[in-house]
C-alpha atoms as a PDB file:
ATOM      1  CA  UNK A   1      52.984   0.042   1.376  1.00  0.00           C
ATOM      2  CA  UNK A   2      49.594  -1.211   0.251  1.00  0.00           C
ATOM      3  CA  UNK A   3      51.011  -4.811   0.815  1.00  0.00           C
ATOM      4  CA  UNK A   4      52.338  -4.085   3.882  1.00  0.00           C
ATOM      5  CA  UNK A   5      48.709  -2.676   5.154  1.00  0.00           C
ATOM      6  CA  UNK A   6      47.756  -6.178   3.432  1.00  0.00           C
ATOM      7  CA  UNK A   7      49.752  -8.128   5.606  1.00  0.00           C
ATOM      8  CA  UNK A   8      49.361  -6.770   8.524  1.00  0.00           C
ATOM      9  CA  UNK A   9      44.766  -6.783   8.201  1.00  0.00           C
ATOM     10  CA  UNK A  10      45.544 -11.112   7.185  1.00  0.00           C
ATOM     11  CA  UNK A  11      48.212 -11.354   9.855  1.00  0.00           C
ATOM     12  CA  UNK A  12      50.762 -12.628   7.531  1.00  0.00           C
ATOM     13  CA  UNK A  13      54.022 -12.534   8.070  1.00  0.00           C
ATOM     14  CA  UNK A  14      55.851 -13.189   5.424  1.00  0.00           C
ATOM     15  CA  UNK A  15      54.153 -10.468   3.883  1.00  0.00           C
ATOM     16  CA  UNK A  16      55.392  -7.880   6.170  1.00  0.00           C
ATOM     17  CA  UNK A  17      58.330  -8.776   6.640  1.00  0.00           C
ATOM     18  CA  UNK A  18      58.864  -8.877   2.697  1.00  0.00           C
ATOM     19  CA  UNK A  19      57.613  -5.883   2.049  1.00  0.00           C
ATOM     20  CA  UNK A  20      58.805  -3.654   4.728  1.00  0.00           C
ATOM     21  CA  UNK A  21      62.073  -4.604   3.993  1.00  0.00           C
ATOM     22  CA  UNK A  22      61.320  -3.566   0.228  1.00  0.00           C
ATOM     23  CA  UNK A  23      59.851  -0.432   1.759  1.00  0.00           C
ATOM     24  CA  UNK A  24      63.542   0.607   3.060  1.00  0.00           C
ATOM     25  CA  UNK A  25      64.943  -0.185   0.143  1.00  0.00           C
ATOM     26  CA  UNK A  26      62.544   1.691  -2.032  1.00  0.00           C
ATOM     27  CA  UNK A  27      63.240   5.125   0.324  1.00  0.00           C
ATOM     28  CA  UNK A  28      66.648   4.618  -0.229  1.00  0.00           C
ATOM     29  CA  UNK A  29      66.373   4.084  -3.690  1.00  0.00           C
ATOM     30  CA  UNK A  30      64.533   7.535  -3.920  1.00  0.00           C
ATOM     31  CA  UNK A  31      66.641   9.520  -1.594  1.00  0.00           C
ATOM     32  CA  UNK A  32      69.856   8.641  -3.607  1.00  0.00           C
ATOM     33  CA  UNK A  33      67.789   9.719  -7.071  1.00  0.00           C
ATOM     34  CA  UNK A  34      66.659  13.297  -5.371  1.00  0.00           C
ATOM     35  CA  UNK A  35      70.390  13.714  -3.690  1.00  0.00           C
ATOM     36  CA  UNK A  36      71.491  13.380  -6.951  1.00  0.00           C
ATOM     37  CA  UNK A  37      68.901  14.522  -9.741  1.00  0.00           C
ATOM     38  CA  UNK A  38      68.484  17.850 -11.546  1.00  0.00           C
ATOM     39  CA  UNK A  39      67.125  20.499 -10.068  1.00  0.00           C
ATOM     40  CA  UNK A  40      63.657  19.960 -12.458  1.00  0.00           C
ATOM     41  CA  UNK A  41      64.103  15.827 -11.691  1.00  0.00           C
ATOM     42  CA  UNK A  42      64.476  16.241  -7.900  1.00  0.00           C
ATOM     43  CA  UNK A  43      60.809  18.569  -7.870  1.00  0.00           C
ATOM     44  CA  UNK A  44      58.826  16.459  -9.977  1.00  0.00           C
ATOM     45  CA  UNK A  45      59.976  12.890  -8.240  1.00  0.00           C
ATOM     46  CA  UNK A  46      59.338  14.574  -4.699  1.00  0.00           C
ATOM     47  CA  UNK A  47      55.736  15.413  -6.166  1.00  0.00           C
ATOM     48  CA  UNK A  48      55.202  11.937  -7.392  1.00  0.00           C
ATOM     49  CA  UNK A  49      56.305  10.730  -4.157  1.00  0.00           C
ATOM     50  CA  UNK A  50      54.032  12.652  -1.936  1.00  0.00           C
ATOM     51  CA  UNK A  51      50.819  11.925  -4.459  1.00  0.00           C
ATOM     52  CA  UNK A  52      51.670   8.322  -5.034  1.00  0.00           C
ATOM     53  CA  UNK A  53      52.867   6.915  -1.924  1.00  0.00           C
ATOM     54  CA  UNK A  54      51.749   9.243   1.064  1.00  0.00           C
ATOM     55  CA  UNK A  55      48.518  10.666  -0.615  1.00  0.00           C
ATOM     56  CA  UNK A  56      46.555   7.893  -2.186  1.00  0.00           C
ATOM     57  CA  UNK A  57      47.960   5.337   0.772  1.00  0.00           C
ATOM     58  CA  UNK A  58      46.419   7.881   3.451  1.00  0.00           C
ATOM     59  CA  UNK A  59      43.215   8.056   0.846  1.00  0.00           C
ATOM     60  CA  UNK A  60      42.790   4.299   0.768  1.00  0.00           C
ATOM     61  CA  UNK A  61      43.612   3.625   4.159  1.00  0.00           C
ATOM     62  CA  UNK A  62      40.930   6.462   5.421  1.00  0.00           C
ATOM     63  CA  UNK A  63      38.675   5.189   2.924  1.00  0.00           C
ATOM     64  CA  UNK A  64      38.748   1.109   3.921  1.00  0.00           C
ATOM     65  CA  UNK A  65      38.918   1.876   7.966  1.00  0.00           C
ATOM     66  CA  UNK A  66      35.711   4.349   8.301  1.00  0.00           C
ATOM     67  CA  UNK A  67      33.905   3.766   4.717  1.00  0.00           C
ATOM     68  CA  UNK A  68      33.683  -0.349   4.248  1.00  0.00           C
ATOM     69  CA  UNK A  69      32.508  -2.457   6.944  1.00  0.00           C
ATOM     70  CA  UNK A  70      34.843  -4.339   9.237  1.00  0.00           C
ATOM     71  CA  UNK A  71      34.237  -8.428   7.704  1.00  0.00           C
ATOM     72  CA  UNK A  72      34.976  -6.400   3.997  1.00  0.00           C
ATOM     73  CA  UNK A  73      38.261  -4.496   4.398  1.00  0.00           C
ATOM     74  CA  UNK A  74      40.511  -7.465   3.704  1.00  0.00           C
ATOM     75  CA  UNK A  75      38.606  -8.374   0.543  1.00  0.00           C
ATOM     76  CA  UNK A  76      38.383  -4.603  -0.792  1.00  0.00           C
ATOM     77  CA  UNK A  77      41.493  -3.810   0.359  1.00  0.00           C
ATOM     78  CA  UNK A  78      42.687  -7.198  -1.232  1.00  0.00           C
ATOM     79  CA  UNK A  79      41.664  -6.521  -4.757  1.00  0.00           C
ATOM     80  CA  UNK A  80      43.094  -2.988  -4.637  1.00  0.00           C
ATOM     81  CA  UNK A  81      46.314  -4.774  -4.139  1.00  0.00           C
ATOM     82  CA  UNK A  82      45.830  -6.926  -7.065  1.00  0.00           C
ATOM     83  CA  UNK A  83      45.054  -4.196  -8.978  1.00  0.00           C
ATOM     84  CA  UNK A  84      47.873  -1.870  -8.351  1.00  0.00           C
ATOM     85  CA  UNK A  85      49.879  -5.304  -8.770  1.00  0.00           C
ATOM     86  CA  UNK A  86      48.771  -6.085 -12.226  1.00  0.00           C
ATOM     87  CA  UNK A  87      49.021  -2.378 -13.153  1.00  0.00           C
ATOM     88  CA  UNK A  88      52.989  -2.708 -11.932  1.00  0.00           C
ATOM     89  CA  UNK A  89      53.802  -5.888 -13.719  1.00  0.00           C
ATOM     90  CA  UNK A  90      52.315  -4.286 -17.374  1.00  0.00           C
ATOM     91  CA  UNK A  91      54.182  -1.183 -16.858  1.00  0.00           C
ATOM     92  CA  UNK A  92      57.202  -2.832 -18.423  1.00  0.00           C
ATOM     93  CA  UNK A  93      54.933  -3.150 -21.571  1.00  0.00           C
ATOM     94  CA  UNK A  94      55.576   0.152 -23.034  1.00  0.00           C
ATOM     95  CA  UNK A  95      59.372  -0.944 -23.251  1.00  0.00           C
ATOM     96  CA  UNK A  96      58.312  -4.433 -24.955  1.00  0.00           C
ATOM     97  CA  UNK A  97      56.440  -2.240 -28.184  1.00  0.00           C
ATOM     98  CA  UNK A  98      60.321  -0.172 -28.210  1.00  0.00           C
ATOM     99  CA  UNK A  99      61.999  -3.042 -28.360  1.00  0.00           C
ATOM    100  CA  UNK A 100      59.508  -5.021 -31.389  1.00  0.00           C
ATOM    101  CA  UNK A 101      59.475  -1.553 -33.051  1.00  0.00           C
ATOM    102  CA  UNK A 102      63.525  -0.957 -32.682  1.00  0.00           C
ATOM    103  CA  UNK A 103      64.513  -4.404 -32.740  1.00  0.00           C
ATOM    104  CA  UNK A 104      66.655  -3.618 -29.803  1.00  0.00           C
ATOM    105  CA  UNK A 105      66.567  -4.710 -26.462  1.00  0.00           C
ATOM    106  CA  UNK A 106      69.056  -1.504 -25.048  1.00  0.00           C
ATOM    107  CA  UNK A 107      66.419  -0.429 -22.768  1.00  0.00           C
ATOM    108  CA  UNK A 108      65.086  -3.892 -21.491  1.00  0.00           C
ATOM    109  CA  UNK A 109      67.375  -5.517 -18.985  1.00  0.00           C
ATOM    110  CA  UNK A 110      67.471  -9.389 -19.148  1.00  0.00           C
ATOM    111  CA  UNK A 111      68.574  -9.638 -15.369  1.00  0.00           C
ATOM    112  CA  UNK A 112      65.672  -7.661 -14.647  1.00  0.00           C
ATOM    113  CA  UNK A 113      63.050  -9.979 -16.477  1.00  0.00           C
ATOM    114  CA  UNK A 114      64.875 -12.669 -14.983  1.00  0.00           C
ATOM    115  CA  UNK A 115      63.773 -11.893 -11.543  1.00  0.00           C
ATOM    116  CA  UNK A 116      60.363 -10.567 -11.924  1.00  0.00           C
ATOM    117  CA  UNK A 117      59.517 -13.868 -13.480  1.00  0.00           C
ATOM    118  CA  UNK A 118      61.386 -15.999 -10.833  1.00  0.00           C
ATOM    119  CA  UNK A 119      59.799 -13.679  -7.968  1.00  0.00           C
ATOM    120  CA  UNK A 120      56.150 -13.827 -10.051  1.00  0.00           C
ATOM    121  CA  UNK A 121      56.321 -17.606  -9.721  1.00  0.00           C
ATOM    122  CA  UNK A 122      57.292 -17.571  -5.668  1.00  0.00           C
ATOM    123  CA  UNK A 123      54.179 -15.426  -5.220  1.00  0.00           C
ATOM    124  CA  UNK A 124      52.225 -17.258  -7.371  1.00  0.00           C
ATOM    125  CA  UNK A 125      53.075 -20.847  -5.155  1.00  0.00           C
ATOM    126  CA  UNK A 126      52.877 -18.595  -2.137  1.00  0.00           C
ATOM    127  CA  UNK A 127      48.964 -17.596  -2.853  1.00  0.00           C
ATOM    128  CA  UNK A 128      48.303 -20.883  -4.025  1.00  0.00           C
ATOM    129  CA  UNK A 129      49.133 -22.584  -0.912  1.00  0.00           C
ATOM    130  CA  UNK A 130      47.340 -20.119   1.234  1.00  0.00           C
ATOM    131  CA  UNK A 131      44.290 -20.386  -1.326  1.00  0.00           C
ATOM    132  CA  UNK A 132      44.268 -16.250  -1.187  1.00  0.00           C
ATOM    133  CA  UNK A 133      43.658 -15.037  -5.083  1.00  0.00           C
ATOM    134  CA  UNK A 134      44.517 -11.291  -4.384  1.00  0.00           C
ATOM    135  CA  UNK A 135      47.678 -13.145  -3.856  1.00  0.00           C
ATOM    136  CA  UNK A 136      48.113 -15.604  -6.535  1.00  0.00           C
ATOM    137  CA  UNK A 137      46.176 -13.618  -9.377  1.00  0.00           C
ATOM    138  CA  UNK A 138      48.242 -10.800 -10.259  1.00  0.00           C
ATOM    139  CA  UNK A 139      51.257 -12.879  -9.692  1.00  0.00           C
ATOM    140  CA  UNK A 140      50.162 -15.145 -12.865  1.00  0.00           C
ATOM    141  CA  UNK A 141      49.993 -12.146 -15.045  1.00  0.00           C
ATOM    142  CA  UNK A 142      53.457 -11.110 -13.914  1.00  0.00           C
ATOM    143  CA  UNK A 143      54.309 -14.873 -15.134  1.00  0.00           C
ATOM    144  CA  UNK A 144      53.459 -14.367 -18.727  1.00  0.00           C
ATOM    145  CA  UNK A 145      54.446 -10.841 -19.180  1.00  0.00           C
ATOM    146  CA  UNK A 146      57.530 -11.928 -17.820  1.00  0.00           C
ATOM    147  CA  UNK A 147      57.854 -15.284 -20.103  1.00  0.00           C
ATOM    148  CA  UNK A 148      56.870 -12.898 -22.847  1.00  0.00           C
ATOM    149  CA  UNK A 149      59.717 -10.138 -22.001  1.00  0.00           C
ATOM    150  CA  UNK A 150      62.553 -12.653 -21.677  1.00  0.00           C
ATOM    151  CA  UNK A 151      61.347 -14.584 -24.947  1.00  0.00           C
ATOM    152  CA  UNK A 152      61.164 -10.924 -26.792  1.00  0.00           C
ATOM    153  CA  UNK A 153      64.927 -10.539 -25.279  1.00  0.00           C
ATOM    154  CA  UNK A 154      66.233 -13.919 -26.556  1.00  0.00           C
ATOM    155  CA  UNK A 155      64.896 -13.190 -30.279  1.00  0.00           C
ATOM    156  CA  UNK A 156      65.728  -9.213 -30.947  1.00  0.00           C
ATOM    157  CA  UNK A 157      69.227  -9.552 -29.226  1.00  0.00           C
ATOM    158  CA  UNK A 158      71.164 -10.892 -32.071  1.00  0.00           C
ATOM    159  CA  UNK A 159      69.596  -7.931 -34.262  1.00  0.00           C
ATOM    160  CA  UNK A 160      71.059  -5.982 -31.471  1.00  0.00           C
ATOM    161  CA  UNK A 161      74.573  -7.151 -32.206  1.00  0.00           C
ATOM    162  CA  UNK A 162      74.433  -6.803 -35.535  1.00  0.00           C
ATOM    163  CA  UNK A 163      73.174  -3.296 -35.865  1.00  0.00           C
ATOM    164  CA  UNK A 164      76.315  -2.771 -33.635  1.00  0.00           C
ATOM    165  CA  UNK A 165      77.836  -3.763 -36.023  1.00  0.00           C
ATOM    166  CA  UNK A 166      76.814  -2.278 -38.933  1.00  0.00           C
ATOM    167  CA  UNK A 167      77.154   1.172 -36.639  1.00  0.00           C
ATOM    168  CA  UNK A 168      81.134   0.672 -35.428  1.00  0.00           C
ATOM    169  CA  UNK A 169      82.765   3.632 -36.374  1.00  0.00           C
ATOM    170  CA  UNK A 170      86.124   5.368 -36.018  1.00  0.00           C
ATOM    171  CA  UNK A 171      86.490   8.703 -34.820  1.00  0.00           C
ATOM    172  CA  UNK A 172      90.005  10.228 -36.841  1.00  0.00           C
ATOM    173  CA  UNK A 173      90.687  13.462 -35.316  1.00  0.00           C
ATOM    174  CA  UNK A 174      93.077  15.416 -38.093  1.00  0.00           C
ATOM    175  CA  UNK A 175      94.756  18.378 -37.138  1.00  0.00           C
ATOM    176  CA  UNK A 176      94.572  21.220 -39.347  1.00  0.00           C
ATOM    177  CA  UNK A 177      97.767  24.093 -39.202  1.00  0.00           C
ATOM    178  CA  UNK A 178      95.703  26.411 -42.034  1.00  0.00           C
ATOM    179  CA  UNK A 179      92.610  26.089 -40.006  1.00  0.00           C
ATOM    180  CA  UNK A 180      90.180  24.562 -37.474  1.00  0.00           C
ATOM    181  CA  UNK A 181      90.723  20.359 -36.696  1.00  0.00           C
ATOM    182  CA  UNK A 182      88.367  18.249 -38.257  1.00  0.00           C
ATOM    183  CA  UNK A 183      87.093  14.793 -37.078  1.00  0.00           C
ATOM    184  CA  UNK A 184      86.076  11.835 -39.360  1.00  0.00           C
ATOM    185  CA  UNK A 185      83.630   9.279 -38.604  1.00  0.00           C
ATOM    186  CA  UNK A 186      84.801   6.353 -40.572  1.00  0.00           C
ATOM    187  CA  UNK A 187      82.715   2.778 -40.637  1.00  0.00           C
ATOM    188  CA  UNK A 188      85.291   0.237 -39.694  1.00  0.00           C
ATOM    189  CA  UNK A 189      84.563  -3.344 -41.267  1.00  0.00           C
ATOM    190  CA  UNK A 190      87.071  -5.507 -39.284  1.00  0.00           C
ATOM    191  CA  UNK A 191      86.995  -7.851 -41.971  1.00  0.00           C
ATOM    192  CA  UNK A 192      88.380  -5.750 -44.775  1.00  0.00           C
ATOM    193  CA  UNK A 193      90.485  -3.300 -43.054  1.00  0.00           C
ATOM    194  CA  UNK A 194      92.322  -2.638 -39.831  1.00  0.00           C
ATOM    195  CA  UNK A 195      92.206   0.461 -37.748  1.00  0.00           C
ATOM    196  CA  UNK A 196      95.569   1.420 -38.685  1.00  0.00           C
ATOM    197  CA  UNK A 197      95.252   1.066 -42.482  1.00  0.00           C
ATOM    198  CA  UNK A 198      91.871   3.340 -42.281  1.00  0.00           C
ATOM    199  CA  UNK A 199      93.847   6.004 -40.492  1.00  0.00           C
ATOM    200  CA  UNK A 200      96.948   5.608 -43.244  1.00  0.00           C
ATOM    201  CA  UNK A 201      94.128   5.600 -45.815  1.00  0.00           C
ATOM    202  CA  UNK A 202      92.604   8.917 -44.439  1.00  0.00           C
ATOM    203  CA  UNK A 203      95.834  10.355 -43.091  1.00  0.00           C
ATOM    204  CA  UNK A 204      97.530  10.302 -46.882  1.00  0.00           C
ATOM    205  CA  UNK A 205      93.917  11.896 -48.094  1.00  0.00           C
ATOM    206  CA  UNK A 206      94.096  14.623 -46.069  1.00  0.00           C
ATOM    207  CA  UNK A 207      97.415  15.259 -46.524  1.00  0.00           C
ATOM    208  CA  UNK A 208      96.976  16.014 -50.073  1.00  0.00           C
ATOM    209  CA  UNK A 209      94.701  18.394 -48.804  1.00  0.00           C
ATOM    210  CA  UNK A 210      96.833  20.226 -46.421  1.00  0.00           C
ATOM    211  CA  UNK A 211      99.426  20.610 -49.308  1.00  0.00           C
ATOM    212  CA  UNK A 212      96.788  21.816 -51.931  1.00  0.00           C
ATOM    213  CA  UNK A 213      95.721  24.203 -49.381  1.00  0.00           C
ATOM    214  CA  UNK A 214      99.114  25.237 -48.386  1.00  0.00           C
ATOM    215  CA  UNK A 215     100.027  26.213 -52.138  1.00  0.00           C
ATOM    216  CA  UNK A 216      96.694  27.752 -52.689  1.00  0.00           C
ATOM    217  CA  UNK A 217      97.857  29.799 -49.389  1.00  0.00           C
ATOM    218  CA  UNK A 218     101.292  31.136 -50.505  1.00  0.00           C
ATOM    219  CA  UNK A 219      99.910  31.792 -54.225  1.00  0.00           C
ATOM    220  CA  UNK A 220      97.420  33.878 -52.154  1.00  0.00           C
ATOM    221  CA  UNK A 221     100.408  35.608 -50.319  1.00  0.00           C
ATOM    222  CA  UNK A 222     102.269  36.108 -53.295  1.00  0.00           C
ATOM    223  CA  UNK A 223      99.650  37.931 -54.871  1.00  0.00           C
ATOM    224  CA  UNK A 224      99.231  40.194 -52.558  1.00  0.00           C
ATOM    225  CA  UNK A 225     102.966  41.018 -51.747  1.00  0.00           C
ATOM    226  CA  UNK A 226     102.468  42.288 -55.667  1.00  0.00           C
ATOM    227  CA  UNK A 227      99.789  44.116 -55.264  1.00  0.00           C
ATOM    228  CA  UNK A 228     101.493  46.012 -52.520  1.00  0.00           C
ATOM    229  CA  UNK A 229     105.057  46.641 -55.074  1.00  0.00           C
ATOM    230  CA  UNK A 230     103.125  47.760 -57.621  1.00  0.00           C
END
């Protein structure tokens, strides 16, 4: 909304079109997460929602039409952009530590990267061109965070697909007639054993259980039919 408000004080409009078109998306985007959120989600996105985007862009639009003199606005209102910009782009840095500290890149979308870095570089030529740093400036931090996200993806992925694979696991659900089922998490290395032999493996295991259990059972019974003779 801020660059919108941008775009519209420099007359530019690539800018508004841009981001009033990511506007509508973004409101869609949010009405679909409330519609569809908790109960406890829905309340405290709404809030966000009203502080974030209606409050501080009424605040900062109040502030730079009455408060800072008409040949100033774009400039102040130009680095606020870049701010709130730069701020976006190193959000995603929180999820780079996870990743170097799990060695997995589960919660770091490569697609994602991707297209910050592609869009980071548009905005950056963009700016350039039109010699406007609020523009350009924030745009070259997106670049290397970016670089730096996709390079962090290409290295920690492979540990990704092998601590798959040290975690596959088979789930053997075994039916129990002289009490409650039980399930077995087995680790399945596909290079010693196949599914099918684990399950014979386990299957003949427990059965020597069941039948252990079973005589322990009618001994049980047994003794107490005596009991009740005698």
């Amino acid at each position: 909304m801020l660059w919108l408000y941008y775009g519209i004080q420099t007359n530019a409009i690539f800018i508004v079109s841009i981001n009033a078109f990511g506007c509508v998306i973004e409101i869609i985007y949010c009405i679909m997460y409330i519609a569809y959120a908790t109960k406890d989600a829905r309340k405290l996105t709404i809030k966000l929602c009203a502080a974030l985007n209606v409050v501080s862009f009424v605040l900062i639009f109040l502030i730079i039409q009455f408060s800072i003199p008409e040949n100033h606005r774009v400039q102040v209102l130009g680095w606020i952009c870049t701010s709130i910009s730069i701020s976006v782009f190193a959000a995603p840095l929180s999820i780079v530590v996870r990743v170097v500290k799990t060695k997995s890149v589960e919660f770091m979308p490569f697609n994602l990267s991707l297209f910050l870095t592609l869009s980071a570089v548009v905005w950056f030529l963009y700016g350039f061109v039109k010699r406007d740093i609020c523009i350009y400036l924030p745009n070259v931090v997106g670049f290397i965070l970016g670089i730096i996200q996709m390079v962090l993806y290409g290295y920690y992925s492979k540990y990704s697909v092998e601590k798959e694979k040290e975690q596959a696991v088979i789930n053997i659900v075994v039916v129990n007639p002289l009490g409650s089922s039980e399930v077995f998490p087995i680790p399945l290395d596909e290079n010693k054993e196949s599914i099918e032999d684990v399950i014979n493996q386990q299957f003949q295991v427990k059965k020597v259980g069941e039948e252990d259990a079973k005589e322990k059972h009618d001994n049980n019974v047994e003794a107490i039919e005596f009991q009740c003779v005698v």
